[in-house]
PDB file of N, CA and C in Angstrom:
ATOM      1  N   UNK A   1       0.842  -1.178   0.000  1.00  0.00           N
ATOM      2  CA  UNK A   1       0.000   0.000   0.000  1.00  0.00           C
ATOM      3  C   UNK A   1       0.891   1.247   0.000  1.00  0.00           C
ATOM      4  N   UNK A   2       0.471   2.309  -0.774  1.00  0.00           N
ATOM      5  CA  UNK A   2       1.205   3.300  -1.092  1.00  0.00           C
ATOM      6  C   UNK A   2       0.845   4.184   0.294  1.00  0.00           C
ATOM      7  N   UNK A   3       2.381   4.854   0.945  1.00  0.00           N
ATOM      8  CA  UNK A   3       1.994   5.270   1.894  1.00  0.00           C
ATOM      9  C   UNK A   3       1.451   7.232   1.607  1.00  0.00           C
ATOM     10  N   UNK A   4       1.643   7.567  -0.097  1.00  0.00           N
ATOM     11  CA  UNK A   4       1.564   9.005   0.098  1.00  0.00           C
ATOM     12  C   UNK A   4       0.396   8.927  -0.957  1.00  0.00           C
ATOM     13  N   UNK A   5      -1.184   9.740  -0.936  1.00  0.00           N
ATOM     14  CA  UNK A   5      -1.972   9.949  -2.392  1.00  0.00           C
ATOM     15  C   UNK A   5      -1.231  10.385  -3.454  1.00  0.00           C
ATOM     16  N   UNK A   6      -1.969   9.695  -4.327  1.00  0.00           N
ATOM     17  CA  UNK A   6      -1.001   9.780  -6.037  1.00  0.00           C
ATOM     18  C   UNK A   6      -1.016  10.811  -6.313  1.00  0.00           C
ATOM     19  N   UNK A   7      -1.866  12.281  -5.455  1.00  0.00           N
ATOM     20  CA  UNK A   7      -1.883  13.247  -6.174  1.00  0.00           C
ATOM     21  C   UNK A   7      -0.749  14.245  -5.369  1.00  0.00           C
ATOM     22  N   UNK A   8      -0.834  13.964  -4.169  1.00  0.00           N
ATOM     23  CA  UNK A   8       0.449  14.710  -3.497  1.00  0.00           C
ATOM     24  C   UNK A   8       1.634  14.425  -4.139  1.00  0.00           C
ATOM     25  N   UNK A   9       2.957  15.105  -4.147  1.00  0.00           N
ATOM     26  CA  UNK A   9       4.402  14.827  -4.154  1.00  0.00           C
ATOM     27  C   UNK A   9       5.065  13.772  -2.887  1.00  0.00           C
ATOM     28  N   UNK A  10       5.952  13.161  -2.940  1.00  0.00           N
ATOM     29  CA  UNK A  10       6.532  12.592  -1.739  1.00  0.00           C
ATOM     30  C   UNK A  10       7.727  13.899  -1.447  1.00  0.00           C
ATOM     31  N   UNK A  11       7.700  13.566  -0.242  1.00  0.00           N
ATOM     32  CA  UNK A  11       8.449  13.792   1.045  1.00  0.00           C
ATOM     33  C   UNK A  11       9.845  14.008   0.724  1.00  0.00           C
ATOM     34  N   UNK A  12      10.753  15.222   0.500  1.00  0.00           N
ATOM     35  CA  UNK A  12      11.982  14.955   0.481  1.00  0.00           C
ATOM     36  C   UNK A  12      12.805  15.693   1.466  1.00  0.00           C
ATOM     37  N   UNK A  13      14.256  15.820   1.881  1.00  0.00           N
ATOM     38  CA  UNK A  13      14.909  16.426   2.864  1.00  0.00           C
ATOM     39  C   UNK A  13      15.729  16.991   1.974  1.00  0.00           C
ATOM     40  N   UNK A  14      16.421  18.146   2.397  1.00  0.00           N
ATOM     41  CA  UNK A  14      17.511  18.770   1.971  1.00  0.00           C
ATOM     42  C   UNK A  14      17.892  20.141   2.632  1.00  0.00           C
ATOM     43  N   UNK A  15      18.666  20.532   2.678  1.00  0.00           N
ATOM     44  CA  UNK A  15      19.286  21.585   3.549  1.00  0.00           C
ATOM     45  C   UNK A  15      19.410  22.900   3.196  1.00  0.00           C
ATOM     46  N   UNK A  16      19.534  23.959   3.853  1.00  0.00           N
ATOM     47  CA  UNK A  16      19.278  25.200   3.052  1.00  0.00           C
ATOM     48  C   UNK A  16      20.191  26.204   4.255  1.00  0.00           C
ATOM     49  N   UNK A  17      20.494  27.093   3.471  1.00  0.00           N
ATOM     50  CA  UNK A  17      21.309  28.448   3.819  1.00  0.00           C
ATOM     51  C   UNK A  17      20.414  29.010   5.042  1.00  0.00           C
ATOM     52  N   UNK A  18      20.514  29.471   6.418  1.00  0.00           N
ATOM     53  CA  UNK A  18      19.974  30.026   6.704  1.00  0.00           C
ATOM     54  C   UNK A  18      18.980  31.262   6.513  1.00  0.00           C
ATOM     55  N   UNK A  19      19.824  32.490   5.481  1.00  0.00           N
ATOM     56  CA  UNK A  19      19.190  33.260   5.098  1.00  0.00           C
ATOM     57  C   UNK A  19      18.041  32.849   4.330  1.00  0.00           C
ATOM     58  N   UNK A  20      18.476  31.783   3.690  1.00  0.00           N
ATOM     59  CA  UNK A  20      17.697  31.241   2.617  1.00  0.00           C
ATOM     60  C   UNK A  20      16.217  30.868   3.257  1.00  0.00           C
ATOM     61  N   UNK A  21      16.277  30.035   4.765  1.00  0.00           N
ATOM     62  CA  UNK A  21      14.908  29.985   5.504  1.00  0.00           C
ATOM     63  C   UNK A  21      14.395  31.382   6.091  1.00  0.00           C
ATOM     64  N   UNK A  22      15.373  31.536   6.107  1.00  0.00           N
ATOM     65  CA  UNK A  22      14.205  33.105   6.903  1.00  0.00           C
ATOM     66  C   UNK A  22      13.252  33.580   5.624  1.00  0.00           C
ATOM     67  N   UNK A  23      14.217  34.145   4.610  1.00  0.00           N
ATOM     68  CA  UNK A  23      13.487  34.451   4.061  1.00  0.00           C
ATOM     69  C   UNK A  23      12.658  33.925   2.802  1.00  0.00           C
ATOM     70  N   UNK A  24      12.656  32.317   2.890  1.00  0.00           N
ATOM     71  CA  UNK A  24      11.316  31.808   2.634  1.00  0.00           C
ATOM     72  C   UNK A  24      10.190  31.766   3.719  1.00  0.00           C
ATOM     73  N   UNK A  25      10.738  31.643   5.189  1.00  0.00           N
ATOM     74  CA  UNK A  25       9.424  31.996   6.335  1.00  0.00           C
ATOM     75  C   UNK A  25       8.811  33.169   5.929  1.00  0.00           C
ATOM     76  N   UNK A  26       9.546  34.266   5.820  1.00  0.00           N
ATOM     77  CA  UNK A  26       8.833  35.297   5.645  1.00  0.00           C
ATOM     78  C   UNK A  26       8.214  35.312   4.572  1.00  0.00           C
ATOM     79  N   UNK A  27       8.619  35.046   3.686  1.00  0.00           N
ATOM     80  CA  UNK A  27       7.474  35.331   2.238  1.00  0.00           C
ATOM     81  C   UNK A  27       6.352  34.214   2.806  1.00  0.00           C
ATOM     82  N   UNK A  28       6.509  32.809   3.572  1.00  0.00           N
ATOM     83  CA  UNK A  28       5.319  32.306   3.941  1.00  0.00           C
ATOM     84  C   UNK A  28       4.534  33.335   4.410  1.00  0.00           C
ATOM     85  N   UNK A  29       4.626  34.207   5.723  1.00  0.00           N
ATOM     86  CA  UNK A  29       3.558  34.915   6.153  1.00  0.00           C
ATOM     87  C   UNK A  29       2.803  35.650   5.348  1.00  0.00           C
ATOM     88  N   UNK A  30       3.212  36.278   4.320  1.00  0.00           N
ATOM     89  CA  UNK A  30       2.563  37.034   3.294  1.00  0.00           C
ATOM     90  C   UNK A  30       2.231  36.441   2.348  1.00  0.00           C
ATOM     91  N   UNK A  31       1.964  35.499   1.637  1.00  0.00           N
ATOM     92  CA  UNK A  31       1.801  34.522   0.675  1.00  0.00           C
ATOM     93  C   UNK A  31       0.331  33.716   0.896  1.00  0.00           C
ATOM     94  N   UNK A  32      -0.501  33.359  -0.233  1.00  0.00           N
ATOM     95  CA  UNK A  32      -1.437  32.329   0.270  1.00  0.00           C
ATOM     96  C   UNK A  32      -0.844  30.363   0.108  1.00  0.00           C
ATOM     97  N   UNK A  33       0.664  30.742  -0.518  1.00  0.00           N
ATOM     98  CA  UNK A  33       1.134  29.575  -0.731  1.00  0.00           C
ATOM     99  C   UNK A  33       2.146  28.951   0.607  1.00  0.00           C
ATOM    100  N   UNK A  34       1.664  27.594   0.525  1.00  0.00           N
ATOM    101  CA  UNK A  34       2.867  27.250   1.891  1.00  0.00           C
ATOM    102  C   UNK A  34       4.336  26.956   0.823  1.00  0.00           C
ATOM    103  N   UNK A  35       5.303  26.736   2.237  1.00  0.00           N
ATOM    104  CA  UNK A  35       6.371  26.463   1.640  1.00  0.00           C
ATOM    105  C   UNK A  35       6.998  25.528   0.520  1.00  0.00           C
ATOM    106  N   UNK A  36       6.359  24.352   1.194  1.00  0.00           N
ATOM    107  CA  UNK A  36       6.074  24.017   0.180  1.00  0.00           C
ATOM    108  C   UNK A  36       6.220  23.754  -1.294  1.00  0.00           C
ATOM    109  N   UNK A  37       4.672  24.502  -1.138  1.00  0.00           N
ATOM    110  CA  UNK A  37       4.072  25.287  -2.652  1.00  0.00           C
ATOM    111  C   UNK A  37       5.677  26.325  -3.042  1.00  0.00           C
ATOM    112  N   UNK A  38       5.756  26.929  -2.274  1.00  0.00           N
ATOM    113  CA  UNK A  38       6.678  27.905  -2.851  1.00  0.00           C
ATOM    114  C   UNK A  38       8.287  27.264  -3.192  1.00  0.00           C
ATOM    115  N   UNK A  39       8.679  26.137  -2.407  1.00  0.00           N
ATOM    116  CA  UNK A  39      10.109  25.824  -2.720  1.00  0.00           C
ATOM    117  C   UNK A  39       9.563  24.827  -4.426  1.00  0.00           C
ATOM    118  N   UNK A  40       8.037  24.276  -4.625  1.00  0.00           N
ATOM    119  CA  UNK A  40       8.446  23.645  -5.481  1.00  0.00           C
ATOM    120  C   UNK A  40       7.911  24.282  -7.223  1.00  0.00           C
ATOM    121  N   UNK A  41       7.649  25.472  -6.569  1.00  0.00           N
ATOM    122  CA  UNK A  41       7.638  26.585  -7.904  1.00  0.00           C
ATOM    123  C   UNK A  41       8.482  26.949  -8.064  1.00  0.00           C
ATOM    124  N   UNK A  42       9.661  27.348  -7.190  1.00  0.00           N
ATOM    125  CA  UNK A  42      11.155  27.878  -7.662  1.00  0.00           C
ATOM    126  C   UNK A  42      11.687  26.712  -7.918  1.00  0.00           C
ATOM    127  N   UNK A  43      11.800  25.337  -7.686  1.00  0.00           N
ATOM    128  CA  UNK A  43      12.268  24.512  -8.413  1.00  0.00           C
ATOM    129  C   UNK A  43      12.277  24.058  -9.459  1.00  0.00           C
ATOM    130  N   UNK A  44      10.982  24.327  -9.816  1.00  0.00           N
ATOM    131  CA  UNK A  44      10.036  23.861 -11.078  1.00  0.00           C
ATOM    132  C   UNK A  44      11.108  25.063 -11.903  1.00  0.00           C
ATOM    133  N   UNK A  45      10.357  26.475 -11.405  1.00  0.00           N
ATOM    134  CA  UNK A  45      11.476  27.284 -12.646  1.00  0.00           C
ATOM    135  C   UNK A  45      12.898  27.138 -12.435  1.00  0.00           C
ATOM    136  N   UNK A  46      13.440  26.839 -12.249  1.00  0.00           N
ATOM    137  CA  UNK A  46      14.865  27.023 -11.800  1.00  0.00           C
ATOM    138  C   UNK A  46      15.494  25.463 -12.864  1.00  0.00           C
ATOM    139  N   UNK A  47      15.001  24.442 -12.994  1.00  0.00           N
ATOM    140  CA  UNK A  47      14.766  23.404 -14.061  1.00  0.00           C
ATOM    141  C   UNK A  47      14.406  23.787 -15.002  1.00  0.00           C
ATOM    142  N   UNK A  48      13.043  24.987 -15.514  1.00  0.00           N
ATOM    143  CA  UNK A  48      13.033  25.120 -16.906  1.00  0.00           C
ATOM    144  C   UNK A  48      13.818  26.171 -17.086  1.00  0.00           C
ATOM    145  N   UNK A  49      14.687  27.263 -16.398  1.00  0.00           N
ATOM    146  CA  UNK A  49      15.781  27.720 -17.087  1.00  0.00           C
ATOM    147  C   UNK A  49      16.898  27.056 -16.998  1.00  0.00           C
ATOM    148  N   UNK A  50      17.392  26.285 -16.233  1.00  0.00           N
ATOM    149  CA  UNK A  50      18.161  25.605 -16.768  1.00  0.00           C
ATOM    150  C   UNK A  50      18.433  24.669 -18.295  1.00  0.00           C
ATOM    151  N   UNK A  51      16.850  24.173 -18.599  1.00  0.00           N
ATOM    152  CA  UNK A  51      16.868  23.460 -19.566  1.00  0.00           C
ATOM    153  C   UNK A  51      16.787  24.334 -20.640  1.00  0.00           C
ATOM    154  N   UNK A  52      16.419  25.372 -20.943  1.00  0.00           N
ATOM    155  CA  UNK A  52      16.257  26.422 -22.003  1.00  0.00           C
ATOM    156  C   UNK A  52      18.053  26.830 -21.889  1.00  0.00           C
ATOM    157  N   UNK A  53      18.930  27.399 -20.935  1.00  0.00           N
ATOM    158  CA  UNK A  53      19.642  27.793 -20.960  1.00  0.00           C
ATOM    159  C   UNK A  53      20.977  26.895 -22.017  1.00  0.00           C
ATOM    160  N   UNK A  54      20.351  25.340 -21.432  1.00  0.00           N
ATOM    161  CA  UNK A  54      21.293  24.329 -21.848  1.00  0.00           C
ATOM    162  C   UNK A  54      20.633  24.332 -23.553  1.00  0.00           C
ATOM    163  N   UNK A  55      19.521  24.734 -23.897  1.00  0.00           N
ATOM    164  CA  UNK A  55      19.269  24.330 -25.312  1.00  0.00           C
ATOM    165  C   UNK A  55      19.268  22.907 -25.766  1.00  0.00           C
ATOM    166  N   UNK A  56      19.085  22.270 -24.673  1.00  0.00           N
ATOM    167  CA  UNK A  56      18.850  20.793 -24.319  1.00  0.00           C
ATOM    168  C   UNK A  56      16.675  20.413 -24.302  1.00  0.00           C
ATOM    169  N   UNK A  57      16.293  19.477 -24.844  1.00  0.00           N
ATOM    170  CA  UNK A  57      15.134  19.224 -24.884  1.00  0.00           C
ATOM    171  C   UNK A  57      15.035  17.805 -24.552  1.00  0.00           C
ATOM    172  N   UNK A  58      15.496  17.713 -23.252  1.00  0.00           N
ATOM    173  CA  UNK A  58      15.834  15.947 -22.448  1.00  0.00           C
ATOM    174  C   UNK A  58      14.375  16.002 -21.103  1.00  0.00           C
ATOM    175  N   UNK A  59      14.346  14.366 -21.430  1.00  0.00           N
ATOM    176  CA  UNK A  59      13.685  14.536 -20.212  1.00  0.00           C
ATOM    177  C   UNK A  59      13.974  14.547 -18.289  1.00  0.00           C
ATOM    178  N   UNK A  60      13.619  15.364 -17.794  1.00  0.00           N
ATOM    179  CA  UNK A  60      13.790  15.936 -16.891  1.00  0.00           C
ATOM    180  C   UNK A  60      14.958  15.165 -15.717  1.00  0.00           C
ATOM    181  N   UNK A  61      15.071  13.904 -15.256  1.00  0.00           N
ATOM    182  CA  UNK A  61      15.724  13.177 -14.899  1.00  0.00           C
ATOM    183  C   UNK A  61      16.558  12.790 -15.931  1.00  0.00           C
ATOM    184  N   UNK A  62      17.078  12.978 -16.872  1.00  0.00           N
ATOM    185  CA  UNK A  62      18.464  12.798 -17.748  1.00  0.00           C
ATOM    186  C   UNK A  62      19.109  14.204 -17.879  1.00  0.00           C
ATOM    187  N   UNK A  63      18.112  14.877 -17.676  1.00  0.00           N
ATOM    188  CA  UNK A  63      19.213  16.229 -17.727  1.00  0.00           C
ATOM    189  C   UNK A  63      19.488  16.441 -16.623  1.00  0.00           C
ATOM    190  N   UNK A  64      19.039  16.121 -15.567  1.00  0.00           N
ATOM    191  CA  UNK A  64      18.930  16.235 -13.934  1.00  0.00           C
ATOM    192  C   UNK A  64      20.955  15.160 -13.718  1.00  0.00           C
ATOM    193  N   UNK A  65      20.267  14.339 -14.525  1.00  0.00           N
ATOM    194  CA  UNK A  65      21.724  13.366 -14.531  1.00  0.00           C
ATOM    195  C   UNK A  65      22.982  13.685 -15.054  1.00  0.00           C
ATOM    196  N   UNK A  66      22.772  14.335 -16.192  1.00  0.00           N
ATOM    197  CA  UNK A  66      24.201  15.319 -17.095  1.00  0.00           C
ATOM    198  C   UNK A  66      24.259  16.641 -16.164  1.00  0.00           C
ATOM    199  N   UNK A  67      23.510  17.106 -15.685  1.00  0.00           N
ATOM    200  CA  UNK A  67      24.099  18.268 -14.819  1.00  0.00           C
ATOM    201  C   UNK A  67      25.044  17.468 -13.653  1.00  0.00           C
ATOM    202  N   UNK A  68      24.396  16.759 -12.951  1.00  0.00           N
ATOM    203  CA  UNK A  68      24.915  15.639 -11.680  1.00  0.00           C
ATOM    204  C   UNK A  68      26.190  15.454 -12.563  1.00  0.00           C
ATOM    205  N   UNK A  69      26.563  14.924 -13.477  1.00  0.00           N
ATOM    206  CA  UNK A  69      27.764  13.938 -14.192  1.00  0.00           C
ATOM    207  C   UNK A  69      28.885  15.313 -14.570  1.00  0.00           C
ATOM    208  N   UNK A  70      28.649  16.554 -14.996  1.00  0.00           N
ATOM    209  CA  UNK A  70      28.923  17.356 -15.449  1.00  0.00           C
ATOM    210  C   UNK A  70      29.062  17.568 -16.917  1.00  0.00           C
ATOM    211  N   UNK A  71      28.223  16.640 -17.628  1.00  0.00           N
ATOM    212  CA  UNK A  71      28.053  16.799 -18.556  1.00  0.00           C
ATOM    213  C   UNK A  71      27.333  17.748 -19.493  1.00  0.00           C
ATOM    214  N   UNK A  72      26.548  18.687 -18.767  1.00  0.00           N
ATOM    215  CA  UNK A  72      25.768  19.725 -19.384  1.00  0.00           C
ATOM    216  C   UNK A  72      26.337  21.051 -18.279  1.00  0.00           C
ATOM    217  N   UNK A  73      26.335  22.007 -18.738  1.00  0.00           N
ATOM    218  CA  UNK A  73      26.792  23.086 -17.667  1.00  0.00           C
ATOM    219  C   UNK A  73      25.586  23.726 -16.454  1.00  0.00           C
ATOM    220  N   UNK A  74      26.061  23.977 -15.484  1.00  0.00           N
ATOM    221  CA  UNK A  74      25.131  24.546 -14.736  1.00  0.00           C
ATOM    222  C   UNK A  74      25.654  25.792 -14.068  1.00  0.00           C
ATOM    223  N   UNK A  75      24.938  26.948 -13.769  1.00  0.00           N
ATOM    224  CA  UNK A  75      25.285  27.457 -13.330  1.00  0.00           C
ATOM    225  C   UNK A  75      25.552  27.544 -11.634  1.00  0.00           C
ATOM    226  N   UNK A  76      26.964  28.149 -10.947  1.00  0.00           N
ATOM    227  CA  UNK A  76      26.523  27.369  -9.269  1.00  0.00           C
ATOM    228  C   UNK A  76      25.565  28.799  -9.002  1.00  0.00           C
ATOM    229  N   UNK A  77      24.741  28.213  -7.955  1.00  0.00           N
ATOM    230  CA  UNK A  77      23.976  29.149  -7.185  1.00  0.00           C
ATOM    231  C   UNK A  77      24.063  29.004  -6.016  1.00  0.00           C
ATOM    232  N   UNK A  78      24.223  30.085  -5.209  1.00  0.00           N
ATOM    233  CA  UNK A  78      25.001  30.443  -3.507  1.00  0.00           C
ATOM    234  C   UNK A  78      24.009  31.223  -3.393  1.00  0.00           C
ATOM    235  N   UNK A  79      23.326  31.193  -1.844  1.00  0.00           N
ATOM    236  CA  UNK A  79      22.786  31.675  -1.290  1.00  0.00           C
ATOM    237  C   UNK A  79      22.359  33.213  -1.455  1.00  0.00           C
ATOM    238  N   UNK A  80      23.364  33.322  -0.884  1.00  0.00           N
ATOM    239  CA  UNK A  80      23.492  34.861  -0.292  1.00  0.00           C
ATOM    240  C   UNK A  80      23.427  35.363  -1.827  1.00  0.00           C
ATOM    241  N   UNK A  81      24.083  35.258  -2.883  1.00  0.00           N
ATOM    242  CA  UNK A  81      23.770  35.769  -4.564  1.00  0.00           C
ATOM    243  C   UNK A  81      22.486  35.354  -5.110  1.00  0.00           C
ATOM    244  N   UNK A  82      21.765  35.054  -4.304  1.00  0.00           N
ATOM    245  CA  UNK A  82      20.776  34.628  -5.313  1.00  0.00           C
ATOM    246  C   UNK A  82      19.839  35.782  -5.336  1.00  0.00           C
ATOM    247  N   UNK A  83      19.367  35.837  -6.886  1.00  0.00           N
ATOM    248  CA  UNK A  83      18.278  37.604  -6.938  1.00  0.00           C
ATOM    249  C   UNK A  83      17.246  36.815  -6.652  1.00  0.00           C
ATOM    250  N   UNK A  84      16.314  38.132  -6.020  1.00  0.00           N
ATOM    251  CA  UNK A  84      14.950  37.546  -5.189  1.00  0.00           C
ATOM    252  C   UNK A  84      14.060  36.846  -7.028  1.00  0.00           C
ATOM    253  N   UNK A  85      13.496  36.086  -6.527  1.00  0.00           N
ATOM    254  CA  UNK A  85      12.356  35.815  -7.236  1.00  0.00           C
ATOM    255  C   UNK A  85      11.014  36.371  -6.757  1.00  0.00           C
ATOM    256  N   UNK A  86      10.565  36.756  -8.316  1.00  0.00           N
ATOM    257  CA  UNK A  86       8.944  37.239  -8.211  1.00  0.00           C
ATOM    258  C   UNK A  86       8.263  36.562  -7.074  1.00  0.00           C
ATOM    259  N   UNK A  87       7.022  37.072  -6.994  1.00  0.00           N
ATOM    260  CA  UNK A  87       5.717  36.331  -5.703  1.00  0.00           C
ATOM    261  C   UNK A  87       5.729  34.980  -6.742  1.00  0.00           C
ATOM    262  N   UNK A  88       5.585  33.796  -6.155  1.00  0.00           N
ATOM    263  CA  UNK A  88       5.356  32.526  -6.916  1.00  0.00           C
ATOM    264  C   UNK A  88       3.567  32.919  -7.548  1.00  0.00           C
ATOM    265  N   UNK A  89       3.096  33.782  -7.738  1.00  0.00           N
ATOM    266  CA  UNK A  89       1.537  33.764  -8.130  1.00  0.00           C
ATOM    267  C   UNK A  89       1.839  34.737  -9.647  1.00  0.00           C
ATOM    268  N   UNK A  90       3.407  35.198  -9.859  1.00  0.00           N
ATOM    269  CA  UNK A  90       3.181  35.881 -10.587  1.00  0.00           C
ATOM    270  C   UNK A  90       4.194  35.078 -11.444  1.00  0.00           C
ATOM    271  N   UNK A  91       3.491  34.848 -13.023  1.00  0.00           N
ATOM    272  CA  UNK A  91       4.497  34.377 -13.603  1.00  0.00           C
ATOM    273  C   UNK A  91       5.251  34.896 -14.861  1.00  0.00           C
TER     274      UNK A  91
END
């Protein structure tokens, strides 16, 4: 028996910059989206510019894999440099 509904996402862990939580808490308080919602809209875009950037038209876990391998370029992204992103409602 599947322990998560097919329509939710599963459950993942990963670690983040401090600044980086604050100020996703804070955009929680003002937002109608939870975190969530909001870490997996900047993920979502943050994958399709990558894949536009690469001029690559792979599916999502093989390009996920040539970035991992270093086979496609990525750009690094650090915390503290990162430019704010729009409200996730605006696209």
């Amino acid at each position: 028996m599947n322990r998560y509904d097919a329509v939710m996402g599963r459950r993942v862990s990963f670690f983040l910059d401090d600044d980086l939580i604050d100020a996703l808490n804070q955009h929680t308080q003002v937002s109608p989206l939870s975190r969530s919602e909001i870490v997996a809209i900047a993920l979502r875009r943050l994958l399709r510019d990558e894949r536009r950037r690469a001029h690559v038209n792979l599916p999502a876990t093989e390009m996920a894999r040539r970035i991992a391998a270093g086979e496609l370029p990525s750009r690094r992204v650090d915390g503290p440099r990162l430019q704010p992103l729009p409200h996730p409602w605006e696209n």
